[in-house]
N, C-alpha and C. Protein backbone atom coordinates (compact mmCIF):
# COMPACT_ATOMS: atom_id res chain seq x y z
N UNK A 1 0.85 -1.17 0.00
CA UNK A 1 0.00 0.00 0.00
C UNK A 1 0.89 1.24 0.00
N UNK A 2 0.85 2.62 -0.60
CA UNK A 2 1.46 3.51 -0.75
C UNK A 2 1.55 4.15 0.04
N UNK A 3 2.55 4.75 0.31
CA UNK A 3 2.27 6.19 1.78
C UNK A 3 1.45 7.04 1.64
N UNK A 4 0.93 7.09 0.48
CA UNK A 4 -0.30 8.59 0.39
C UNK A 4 -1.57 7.58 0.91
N UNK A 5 -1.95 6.73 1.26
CA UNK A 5 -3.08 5.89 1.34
C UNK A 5 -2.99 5.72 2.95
N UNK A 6 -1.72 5.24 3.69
CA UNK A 6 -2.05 5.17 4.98
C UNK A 6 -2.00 6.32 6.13
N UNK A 7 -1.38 7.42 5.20
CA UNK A 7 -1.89 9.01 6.42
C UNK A 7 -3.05 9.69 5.95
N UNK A 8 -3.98 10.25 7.09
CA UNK A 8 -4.90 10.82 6.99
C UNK A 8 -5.39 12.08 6.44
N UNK A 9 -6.09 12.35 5.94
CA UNK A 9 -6.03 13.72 5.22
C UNK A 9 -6.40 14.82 6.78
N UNK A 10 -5.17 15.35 7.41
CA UNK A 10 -5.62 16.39 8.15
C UNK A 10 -6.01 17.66 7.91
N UNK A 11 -5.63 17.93 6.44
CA UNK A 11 -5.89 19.77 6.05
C UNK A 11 -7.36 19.67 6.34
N UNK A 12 -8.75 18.86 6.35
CA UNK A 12 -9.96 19.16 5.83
C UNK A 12 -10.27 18.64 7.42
N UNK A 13 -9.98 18.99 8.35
CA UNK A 13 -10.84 18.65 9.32
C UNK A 13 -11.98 19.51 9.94
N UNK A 14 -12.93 19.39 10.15
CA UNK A 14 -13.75 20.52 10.55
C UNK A 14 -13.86 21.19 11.81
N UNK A 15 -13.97 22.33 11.93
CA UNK A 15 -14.22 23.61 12.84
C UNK A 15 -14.87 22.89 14.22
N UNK A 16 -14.52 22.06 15.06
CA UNK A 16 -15.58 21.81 16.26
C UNK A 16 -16.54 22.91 16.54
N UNK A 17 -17.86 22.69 17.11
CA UNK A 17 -18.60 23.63 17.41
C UNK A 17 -18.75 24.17 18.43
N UNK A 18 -17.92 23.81 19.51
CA UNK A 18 -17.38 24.16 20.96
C UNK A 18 -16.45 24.16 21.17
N UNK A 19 -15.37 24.89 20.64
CA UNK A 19 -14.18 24.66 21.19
C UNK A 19 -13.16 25.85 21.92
N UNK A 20 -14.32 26.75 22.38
CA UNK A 20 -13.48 28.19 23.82
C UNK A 20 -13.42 29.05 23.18
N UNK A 21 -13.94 29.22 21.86
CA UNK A 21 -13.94 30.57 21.61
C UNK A 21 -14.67 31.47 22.05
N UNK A 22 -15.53 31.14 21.94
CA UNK A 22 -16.61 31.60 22.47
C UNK A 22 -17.10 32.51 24.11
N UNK A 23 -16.30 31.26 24.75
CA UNK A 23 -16.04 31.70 26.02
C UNK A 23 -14.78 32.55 26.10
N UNK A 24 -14.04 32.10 25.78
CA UNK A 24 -12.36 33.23 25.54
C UNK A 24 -12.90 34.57 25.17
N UNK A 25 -13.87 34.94 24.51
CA UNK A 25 -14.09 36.30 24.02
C UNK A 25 -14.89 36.63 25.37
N UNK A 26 -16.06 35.98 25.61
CA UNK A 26 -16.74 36.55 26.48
C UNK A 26 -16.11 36.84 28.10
N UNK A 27 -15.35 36.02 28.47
CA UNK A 27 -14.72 36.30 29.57
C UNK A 27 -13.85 37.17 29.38
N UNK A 28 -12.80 37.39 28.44
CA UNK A 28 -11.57 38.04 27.93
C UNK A 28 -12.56 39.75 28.24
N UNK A 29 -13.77 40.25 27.26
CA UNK A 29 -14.36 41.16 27.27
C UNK A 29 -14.72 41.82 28.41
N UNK A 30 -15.19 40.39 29.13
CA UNK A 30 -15.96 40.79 30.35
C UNK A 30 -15.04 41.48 31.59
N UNK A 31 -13.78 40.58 31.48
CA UNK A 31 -12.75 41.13 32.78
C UNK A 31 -12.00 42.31 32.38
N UNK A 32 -11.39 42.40 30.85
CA UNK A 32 -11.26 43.93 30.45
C UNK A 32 -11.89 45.08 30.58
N UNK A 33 -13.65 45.01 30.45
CA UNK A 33 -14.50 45.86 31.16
C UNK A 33 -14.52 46.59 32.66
N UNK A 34 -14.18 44.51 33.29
CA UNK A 34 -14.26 45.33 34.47
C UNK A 34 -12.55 46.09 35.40
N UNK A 35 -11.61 45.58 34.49
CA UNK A 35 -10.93 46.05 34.94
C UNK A 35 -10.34 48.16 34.27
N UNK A 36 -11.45 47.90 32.87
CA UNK A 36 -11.49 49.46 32.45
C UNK A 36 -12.45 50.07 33.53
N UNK A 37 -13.44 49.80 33.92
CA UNK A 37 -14.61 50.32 34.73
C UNK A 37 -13.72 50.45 35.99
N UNK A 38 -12.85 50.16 36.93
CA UNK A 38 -12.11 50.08 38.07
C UNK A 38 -11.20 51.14 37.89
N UNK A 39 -10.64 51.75 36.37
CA UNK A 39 -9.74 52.84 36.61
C UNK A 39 -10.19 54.05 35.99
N UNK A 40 -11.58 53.93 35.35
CA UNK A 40 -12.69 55.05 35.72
C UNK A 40 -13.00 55.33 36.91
N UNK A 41 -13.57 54.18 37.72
CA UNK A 41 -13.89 54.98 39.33
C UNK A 41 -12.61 55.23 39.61
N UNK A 42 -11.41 54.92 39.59
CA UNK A 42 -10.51 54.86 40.75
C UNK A 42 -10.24 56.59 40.41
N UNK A 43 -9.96 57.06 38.79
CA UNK A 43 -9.62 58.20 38.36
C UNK A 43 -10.67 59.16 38.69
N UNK A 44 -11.88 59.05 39.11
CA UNK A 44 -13.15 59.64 38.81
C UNK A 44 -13.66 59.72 39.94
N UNK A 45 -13.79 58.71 41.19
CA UNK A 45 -14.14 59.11 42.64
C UNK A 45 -13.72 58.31 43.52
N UNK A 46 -12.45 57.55 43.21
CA UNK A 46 -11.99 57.42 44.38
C UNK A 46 -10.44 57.96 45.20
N UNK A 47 -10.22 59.32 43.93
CA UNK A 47 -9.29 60.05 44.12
C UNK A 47 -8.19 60.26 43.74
N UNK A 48 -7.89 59.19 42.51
CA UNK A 48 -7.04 59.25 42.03
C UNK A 48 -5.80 58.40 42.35
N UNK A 49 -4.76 58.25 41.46
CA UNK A 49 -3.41 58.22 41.81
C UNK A 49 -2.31 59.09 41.93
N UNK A 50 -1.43 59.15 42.46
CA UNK A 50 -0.33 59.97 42.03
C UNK A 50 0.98 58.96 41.96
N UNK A 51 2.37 59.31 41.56
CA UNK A 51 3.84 58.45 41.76
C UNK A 51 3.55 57.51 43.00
N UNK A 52 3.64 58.17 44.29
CA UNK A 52 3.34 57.33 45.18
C UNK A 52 1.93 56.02 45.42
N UNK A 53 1.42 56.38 44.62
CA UNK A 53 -0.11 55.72 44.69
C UNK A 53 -1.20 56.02 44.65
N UNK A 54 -2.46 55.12 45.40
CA UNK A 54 -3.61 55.47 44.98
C UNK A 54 -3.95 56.81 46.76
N UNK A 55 -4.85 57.70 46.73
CA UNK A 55 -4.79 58.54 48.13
C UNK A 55 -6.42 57.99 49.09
N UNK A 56 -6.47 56.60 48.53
CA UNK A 56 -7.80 56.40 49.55
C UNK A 56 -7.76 54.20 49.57
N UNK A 57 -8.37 54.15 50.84
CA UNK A 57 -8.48 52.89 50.69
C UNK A 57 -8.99 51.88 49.78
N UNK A 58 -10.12 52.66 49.07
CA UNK A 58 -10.75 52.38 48.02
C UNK A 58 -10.16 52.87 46.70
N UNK A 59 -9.47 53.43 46.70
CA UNK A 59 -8.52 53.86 45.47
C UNK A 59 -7.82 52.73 45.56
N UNK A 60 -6.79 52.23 46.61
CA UNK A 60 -5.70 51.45 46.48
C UNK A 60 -6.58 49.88 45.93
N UNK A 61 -7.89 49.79 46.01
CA UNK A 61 -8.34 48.47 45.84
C UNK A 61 -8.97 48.72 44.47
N UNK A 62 -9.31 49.37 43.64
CA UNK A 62 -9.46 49.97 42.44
C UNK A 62 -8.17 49.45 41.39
N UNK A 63 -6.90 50.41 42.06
CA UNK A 63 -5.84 50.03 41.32
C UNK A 63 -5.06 48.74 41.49
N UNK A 64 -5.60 48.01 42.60
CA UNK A 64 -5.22 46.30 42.38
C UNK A 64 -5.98 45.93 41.44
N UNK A 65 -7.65 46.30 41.23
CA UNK A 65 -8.06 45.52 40.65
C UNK A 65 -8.49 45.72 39.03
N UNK A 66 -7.82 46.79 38.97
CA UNK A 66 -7.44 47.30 37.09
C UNK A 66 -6.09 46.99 36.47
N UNK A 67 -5.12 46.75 37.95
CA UNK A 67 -3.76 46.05 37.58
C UNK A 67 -3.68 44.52 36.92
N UNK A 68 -4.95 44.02 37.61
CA UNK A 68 -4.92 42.41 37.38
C UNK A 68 -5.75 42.27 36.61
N UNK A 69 -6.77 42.98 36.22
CA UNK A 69 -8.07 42.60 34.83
C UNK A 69 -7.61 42.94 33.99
N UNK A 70 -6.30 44.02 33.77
CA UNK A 70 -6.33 44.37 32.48
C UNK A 70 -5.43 43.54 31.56
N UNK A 71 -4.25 43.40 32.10
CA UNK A 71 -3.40 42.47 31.22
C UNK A 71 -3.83 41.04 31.57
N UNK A 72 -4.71 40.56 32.56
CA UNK A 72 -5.13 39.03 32.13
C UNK A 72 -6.26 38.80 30.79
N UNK A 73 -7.36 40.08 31.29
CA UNK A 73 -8.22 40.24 30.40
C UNK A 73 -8.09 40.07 28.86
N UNK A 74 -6.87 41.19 28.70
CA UNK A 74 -6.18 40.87 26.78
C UNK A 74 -5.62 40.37 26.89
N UNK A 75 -4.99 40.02 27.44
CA UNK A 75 -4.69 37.98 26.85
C UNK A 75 -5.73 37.11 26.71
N UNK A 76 -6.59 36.89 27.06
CA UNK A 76 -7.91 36.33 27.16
C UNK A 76 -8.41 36.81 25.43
N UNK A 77 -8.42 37.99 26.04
CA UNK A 77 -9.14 38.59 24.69
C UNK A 77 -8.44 38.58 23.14
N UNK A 78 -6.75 38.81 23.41
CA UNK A 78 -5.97 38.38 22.13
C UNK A 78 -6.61 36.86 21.99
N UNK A 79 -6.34 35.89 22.38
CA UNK A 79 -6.09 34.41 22.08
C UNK A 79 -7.65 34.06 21.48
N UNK A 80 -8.31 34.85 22.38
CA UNK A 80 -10.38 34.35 21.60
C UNK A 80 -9.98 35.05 20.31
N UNK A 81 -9.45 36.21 20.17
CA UNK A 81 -9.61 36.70 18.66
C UNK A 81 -8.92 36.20 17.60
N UNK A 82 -7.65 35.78 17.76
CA UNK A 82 -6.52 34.39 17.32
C UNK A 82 -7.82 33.18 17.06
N UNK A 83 -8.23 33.40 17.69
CA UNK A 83 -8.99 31.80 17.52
C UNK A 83 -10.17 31.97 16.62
N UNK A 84 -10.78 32.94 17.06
CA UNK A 84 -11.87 33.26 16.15
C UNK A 84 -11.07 33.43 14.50
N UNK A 85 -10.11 34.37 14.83
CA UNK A 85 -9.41 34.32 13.30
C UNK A 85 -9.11 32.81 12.84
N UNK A 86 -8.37 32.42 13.29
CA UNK A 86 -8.41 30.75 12.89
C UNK A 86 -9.25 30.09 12.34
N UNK A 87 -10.73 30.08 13.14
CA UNK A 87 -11.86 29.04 12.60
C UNK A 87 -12.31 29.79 11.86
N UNK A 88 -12.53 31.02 11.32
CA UNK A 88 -12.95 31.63 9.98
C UNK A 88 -12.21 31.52 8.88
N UNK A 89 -11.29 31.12 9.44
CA UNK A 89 -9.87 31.31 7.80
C UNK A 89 -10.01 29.66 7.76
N UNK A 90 -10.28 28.83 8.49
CA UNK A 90 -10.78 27.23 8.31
C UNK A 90 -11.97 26.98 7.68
N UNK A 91 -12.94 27.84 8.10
CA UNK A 91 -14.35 27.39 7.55
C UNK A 91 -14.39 28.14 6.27
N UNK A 92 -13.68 29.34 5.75
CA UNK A 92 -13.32 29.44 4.42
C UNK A 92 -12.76 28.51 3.55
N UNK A 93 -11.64 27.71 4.27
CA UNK A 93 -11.14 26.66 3.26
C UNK A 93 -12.23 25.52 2.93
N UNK A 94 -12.20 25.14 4.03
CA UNK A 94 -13.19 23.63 3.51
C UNK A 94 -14.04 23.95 3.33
């Protein structure tokens, strides 16, 4: 039997219909929001920052929590859009 006969044709496999994109965008969106919405209030009423920091207790918990949504968030949000790009440039081919 020939070698083109016993490997599988992998270029044509199809798009699963669950496979995190879906969720990758929506979570990715969702924690970028809330970590944009955290340095609106923090800039807007809970006093701001300056070099030294945030000037209220609730400021300083603002800017923890726009420190950590934002760069987990786009990553989240790059990789759903990577992916989404992916299964569209797939479901174009086949």
């Amino acid at each position: 039997m020939p070698a083109a006969h016993r490997t599988p044709d992998t270029t044509r496999r199809p798009v699963p219909v669950n496979d995190g994109t879906r969720q990758l965008l929506q979570w990715g969106s969702s924690i970028v929001g809330s970590g944009l919405l955290a340095a609106v209030l923090l800039e807007a009423f809970l006093g701001g920052f300056s070099p030294t920091g945030a000037s209220t207790n609730g400021g300083w918990f603002a800017l923890i929590v726009a420190l950590m949504c934002l760069p987990f968030g786009g990553l989240l949000l790059i990789l759903g859009v990577a992916k989404w790009l992916r299964n569209r440039s797939l479901q174009r081919r086949g």
